[in-house]
N, C-alpha and C. Protein backbone atom coordinates (compact mmCIF):
# COMPACT_ATOMS: atom_id res chain seq x y z
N UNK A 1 28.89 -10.12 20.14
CA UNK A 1 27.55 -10.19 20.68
C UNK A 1 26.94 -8.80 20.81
N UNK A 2 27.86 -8.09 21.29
CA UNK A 2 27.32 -6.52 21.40
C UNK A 2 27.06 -5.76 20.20
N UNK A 3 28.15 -6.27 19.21
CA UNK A 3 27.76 -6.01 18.18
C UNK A 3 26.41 -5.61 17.06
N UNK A 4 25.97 -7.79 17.45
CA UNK A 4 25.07 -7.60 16.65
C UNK A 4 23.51 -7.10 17.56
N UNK A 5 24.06 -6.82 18.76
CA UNK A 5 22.65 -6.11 19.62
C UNK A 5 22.45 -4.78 19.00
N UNK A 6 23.54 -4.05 18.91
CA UNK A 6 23.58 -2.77 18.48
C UNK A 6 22.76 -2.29 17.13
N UNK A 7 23.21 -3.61 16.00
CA UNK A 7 23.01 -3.79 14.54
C UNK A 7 21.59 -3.58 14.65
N UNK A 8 20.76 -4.27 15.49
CA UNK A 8 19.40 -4.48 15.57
C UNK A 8 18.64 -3.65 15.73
N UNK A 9 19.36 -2.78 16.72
CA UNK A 9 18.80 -1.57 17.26
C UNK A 9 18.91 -0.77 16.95
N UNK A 10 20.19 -0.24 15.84
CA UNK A 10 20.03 0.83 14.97
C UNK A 10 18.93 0.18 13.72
N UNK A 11 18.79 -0.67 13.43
CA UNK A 11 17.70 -1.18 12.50
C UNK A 11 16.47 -0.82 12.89
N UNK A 12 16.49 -1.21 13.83
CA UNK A 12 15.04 -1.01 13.90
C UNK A 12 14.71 0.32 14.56
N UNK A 13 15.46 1.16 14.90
CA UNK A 13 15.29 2.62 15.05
C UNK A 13 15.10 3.43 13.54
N UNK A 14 15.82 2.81 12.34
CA UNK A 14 15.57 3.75 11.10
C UNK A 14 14.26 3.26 10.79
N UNK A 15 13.62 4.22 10.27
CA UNK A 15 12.44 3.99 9.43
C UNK A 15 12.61 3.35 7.58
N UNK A 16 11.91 2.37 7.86
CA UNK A 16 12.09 1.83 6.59
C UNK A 16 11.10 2.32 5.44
N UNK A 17 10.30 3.19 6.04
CA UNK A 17 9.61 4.21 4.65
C UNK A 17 10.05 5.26 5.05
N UNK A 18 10.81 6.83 4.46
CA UNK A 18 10.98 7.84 4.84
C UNK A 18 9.61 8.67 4.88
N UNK A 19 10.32 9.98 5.03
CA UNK A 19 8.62 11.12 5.12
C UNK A 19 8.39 11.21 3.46
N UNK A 20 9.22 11.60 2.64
CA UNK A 20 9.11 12.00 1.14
C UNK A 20 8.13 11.04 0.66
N UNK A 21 8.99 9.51 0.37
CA UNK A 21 8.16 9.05 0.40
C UNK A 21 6.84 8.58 0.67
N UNK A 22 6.56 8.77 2.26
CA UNK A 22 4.98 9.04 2.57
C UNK A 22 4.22 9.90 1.97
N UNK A 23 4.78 11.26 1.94
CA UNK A 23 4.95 12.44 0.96
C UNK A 23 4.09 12.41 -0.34
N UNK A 24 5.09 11.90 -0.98
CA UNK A 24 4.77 11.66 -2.53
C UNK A 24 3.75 10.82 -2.55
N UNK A 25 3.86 9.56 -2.35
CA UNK A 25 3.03 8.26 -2.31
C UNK A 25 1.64 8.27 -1.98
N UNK A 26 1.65 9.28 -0.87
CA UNK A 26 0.22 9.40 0.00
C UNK A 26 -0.60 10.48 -0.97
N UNK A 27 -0.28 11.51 -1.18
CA UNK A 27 -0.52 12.50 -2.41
C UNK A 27 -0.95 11.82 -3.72
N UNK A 28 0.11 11.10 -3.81
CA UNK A 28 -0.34 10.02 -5.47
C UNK A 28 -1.56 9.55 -5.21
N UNK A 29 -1.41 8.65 -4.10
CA UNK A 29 -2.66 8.13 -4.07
C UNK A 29 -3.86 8.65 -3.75
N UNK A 30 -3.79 9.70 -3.14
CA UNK A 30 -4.99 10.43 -2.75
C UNK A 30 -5.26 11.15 -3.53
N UNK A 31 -5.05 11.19 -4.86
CA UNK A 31 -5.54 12.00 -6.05
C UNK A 31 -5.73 10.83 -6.65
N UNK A 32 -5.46 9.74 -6.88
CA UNK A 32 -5.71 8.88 -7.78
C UNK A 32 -7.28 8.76 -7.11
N UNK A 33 -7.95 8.29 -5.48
CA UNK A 33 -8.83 8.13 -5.06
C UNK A 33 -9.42 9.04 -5.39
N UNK A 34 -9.38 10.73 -5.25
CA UNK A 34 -9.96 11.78 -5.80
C UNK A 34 -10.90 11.55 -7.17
N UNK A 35 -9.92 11.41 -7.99
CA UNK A 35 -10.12 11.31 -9.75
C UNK A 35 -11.34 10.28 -9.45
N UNK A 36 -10.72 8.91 -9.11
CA UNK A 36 -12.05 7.94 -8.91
C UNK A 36 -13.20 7.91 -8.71
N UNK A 37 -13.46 8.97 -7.33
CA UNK A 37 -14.22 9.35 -6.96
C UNK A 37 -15.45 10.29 -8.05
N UNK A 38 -14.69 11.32 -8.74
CA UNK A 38 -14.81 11.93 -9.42
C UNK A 38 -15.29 11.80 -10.41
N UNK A 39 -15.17 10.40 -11.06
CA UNK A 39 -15.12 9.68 -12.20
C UNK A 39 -16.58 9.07 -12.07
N UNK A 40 -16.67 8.34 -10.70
CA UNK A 40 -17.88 8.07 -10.52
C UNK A 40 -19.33 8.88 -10.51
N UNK A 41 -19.04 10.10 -9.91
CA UNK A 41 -20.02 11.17 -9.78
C UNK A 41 -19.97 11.56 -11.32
N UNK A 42 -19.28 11.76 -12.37
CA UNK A 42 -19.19 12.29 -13.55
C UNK A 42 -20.04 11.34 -14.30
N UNK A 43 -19.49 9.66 -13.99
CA UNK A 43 -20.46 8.66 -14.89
C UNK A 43 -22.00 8.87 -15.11
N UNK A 44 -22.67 9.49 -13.94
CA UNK A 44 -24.05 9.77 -14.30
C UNK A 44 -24.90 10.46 -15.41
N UNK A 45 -23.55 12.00 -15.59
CA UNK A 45 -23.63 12.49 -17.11
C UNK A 45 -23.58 11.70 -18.27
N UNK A 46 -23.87 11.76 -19.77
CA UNK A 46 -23.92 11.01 -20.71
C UNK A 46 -22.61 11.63 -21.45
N UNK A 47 -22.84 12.76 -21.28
CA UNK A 47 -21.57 13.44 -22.17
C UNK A 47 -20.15 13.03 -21.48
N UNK A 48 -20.10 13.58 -20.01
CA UNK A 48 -18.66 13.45 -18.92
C UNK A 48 -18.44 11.85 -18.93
N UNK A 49 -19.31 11.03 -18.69
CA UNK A 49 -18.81 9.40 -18.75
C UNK A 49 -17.38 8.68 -19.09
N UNK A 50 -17.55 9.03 -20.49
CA UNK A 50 -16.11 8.26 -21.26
C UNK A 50 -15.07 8.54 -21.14
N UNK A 51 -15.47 10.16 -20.80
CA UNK A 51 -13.78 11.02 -20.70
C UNK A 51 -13.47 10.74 -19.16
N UNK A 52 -14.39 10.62 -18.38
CA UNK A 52 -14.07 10.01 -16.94
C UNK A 52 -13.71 8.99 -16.77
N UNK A 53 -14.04 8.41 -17.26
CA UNK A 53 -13.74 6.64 -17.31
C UNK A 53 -12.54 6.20 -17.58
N UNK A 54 -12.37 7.04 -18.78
CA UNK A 54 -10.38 7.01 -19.59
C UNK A 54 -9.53 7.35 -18.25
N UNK A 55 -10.13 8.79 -18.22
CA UNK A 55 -8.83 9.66 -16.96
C UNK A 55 -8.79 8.92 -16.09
N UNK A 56 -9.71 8.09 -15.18
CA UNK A 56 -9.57 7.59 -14.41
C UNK A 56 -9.20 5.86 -14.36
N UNK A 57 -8.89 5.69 -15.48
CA UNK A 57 -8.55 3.96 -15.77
C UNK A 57 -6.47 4.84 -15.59
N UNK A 58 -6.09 5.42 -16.53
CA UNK A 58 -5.02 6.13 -16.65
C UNK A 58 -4.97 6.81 -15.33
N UNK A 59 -5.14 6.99 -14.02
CA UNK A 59 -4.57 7.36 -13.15
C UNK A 59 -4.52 5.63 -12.55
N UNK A 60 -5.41 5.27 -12.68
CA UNK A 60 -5.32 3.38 -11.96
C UNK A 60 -4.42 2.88 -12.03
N UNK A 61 -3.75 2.94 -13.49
CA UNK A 61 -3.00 2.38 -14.21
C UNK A 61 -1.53 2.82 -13.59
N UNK A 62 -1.54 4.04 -13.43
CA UNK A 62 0.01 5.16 -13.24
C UNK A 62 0.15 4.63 -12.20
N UNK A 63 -0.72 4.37 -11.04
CA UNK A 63 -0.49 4.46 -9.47
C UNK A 63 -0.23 2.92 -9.78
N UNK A 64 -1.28 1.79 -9.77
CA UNK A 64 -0.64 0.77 -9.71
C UNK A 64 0.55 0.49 -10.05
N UNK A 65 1.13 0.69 -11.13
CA UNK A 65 2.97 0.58 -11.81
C UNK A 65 3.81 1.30 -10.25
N UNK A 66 3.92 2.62 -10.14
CA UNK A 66 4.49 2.85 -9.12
C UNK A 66 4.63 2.53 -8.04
N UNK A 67 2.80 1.74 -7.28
CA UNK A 67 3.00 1.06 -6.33
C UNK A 67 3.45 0.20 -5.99
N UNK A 68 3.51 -0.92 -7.63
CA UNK A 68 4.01 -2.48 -7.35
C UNK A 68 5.74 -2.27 -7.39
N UNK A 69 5.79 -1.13 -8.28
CA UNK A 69 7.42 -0.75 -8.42
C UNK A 69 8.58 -0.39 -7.14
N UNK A 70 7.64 0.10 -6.35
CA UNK A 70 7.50 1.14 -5.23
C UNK A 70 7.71 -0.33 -4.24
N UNK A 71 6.93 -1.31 -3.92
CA UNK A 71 6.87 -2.36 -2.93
C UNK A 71 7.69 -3.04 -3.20
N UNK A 72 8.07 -3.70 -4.35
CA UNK A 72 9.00 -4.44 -4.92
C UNK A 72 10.30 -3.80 -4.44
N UNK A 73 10.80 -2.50 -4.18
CA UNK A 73 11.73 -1.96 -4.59
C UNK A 73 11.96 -1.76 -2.53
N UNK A 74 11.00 -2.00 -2.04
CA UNK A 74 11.36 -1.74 -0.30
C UNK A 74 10.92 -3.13 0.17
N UNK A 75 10.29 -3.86 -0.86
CA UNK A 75 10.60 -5.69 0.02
C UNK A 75 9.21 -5.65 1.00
N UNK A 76 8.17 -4.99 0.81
CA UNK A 76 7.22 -5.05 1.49
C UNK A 76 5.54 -5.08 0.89
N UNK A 77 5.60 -6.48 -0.12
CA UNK A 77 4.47 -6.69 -0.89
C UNK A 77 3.96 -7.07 0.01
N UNK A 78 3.91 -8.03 1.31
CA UNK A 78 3.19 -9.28 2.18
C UNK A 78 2.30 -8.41 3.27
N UNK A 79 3.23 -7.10 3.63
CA UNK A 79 2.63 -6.43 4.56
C UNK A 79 1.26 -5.26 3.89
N UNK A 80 1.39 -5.54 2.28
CA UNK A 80 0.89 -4.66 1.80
C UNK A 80 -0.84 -5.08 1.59
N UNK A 81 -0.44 -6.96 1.18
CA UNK A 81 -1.72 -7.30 0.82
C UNK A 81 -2.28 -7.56 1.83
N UNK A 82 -1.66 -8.00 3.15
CA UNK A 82 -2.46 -7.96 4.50
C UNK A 82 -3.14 -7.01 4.91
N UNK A 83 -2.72 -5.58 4.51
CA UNK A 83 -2.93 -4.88 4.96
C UNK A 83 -4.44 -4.19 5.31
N UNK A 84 -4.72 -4.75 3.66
CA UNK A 84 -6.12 -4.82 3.16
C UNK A 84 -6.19 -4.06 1.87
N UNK A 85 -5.10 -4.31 0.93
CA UNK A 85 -5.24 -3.27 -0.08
C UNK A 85 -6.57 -4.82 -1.14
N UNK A 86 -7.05 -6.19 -0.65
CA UNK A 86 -7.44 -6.79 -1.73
C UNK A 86 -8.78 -6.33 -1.38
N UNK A 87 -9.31 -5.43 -0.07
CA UNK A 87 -10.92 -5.15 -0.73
C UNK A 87 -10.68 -4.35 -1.63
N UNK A 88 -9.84 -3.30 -2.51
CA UNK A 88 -10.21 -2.33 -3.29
C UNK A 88 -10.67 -3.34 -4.74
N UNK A 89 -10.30 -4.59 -4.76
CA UNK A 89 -11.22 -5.02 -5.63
C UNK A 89 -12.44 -5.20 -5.51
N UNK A 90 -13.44 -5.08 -4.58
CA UNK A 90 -14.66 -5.32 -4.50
C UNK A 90 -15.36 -4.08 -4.77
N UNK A 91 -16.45 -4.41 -5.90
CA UNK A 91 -16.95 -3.13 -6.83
C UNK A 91 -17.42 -1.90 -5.57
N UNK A 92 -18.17 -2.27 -4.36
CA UNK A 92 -19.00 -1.45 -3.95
C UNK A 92 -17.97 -0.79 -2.87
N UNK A 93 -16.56 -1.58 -2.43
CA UNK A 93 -15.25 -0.99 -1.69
C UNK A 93 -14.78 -0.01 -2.79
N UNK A 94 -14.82 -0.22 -3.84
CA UNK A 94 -14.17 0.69 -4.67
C UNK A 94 -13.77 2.40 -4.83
N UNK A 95 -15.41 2.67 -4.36
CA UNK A 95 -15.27 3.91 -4.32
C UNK A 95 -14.79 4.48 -3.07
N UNK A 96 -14.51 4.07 -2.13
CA UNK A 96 -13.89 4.35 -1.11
C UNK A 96 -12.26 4.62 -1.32
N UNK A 97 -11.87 5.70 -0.42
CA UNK A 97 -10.37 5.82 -0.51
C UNK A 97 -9.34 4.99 0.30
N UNK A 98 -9.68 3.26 -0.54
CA UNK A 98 -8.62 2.36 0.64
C UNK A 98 -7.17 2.59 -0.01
N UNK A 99 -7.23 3.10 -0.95
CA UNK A 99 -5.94 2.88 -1.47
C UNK A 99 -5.10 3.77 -0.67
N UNK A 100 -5.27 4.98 -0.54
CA UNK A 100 -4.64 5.78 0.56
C UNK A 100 -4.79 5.32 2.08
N UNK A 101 -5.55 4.73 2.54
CA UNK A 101 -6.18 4.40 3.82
C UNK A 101 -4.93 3.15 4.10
N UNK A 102 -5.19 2.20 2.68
CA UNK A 102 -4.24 0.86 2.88
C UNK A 102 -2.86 1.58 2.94
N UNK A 103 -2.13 2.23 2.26
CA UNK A 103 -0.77 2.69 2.10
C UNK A 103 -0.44 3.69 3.60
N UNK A 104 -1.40 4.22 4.19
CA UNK A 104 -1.03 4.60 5.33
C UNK A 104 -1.02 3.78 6.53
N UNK A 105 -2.10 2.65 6.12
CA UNK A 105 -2.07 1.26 7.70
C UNK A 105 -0.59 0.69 7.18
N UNK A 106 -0.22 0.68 5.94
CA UNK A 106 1.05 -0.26 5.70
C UNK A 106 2.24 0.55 6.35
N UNK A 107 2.15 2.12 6.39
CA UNK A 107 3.39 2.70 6.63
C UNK A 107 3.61 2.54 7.85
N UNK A 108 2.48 2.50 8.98
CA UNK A 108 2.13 2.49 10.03
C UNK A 108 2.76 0.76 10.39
N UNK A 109 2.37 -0.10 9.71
CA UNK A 109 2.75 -1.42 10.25
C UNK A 109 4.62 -1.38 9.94
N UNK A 110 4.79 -1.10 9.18
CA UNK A 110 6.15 -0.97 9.05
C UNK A 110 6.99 -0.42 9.50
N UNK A 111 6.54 0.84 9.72
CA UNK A 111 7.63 1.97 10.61
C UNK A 111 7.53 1.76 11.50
N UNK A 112 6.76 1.29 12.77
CA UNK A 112 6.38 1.45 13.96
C UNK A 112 7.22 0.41 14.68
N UNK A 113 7.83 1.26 16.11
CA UNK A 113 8.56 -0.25 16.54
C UNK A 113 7.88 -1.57 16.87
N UNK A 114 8.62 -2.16 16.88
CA UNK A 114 7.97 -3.68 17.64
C UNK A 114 8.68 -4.00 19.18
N UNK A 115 7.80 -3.63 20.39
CA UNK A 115 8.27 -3.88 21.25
C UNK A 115 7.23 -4.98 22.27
N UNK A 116 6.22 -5.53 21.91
CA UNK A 116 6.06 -6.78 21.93
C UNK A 116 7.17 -8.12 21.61
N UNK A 117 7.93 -8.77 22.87
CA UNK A 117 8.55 -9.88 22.77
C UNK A 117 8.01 -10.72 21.96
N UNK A 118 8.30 -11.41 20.67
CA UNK A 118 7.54 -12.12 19.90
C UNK A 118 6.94 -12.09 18.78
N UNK A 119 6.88 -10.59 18.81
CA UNK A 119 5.59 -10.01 17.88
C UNK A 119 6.68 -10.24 16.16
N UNK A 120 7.46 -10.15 16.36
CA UNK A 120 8.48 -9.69 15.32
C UNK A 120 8.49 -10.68 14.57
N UNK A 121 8.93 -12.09 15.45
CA UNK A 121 9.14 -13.69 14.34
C UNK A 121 7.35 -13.65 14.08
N UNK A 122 6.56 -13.52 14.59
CA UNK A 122 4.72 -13.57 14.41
C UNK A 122 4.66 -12.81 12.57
N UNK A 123 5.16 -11.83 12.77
CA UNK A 123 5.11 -10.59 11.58
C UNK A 123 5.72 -11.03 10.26
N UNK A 124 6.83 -11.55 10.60
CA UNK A 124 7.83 -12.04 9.53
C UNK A 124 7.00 -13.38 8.98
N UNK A 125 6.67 -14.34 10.02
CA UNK A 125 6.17 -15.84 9.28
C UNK A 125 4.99 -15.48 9.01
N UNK A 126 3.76 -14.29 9.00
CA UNK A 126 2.85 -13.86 8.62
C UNK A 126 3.10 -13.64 7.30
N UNK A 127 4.12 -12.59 6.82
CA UNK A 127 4.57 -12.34 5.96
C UNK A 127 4.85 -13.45 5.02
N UNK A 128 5.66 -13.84 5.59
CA UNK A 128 6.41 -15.38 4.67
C UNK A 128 5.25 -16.45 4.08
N UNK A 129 4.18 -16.58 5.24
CA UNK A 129 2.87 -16.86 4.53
C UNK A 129 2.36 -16.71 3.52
N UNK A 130 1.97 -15.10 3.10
CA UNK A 130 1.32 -14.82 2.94
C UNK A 130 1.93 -14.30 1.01
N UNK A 131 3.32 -13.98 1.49
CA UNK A 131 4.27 -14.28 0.06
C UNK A 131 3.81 -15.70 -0.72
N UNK A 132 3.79 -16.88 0.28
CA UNK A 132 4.01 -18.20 -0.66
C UNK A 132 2.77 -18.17 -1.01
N UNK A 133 1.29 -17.82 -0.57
CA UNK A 133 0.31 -17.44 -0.91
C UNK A 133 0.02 -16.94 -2.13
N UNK A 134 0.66 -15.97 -2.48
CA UNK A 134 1.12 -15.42 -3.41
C UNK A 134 1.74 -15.91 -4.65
N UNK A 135 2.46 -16.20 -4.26
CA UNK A 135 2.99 -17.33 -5.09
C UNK A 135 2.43 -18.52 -5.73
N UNK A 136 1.53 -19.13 -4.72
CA UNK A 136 0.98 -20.48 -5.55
C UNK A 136 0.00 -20.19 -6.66
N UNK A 137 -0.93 -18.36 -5.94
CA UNK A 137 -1.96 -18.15 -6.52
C UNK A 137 -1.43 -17.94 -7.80
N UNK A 138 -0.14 -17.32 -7.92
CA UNK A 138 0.14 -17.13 -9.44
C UNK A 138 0.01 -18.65 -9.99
């Protein structure tokens, strides 16, 4: 019994995203938002347009692979799409930096303890939701 009290509590004392990773990830993405950004202000030129458009489809492209690679690989897609990473599909959310904004509310929902009685089975069947959600939509 003491055991598995202990198990829990060293669990949930480690952080399940490290700093590097915040690190790297947060950086990735905040240059990918950069470029975007960038891309947009450039589109107004006739000449800068296309070459903006490329660079910045090719950073979309890089970050998405790593991110889905990246979530897949720490078991935390459910907390990701809650999080609010699905406004970055909406054209006029776009230019905004949610992608960094979302990846830091996610690190934040994840790392942070849970010391709300309750809150924990709430989080998980949110999750579990929101997976099969996922799922059907495929």
């Amino acid at each position: 019994m003491e055991n598995e009290e202990t198990e829990k509590q060293n669990e949930q004392n480690q952080k399940k995203i490290s700093l590097v990773e915040i690190v790297f990830l947060g950086l990735l993405f905040g240059s990918t938002d950069l470029v975007e950004l960038l891309a947009g202000l450039f589109s107004a030129t006739l000449i800068l347009a296309p070459v903006s458009l490329v660079i910045s489809w090719i950073f979309k492209i890089l970050c998405w692979i790593a991110l889905f690679v990246w979530l897949i690989m720490k078991n935390i897609r459910g907390v990701w799409l809650i999080s609010g990473s699905l406004l970055e599909l909406i054209p006029i959310f776009d230019a905004l930096p949610l992608r960094t904004a979302t990846f830091f509310l996610t690190v934040f929902l994840v790392n942070r303890p849970i010391k709300v009685p309750g809150a924990e089975k709430a989080i998980q069947a949110t999750v579990k939701v929101a997976e099969k959600v996922g799922k059907v939509a495929k």
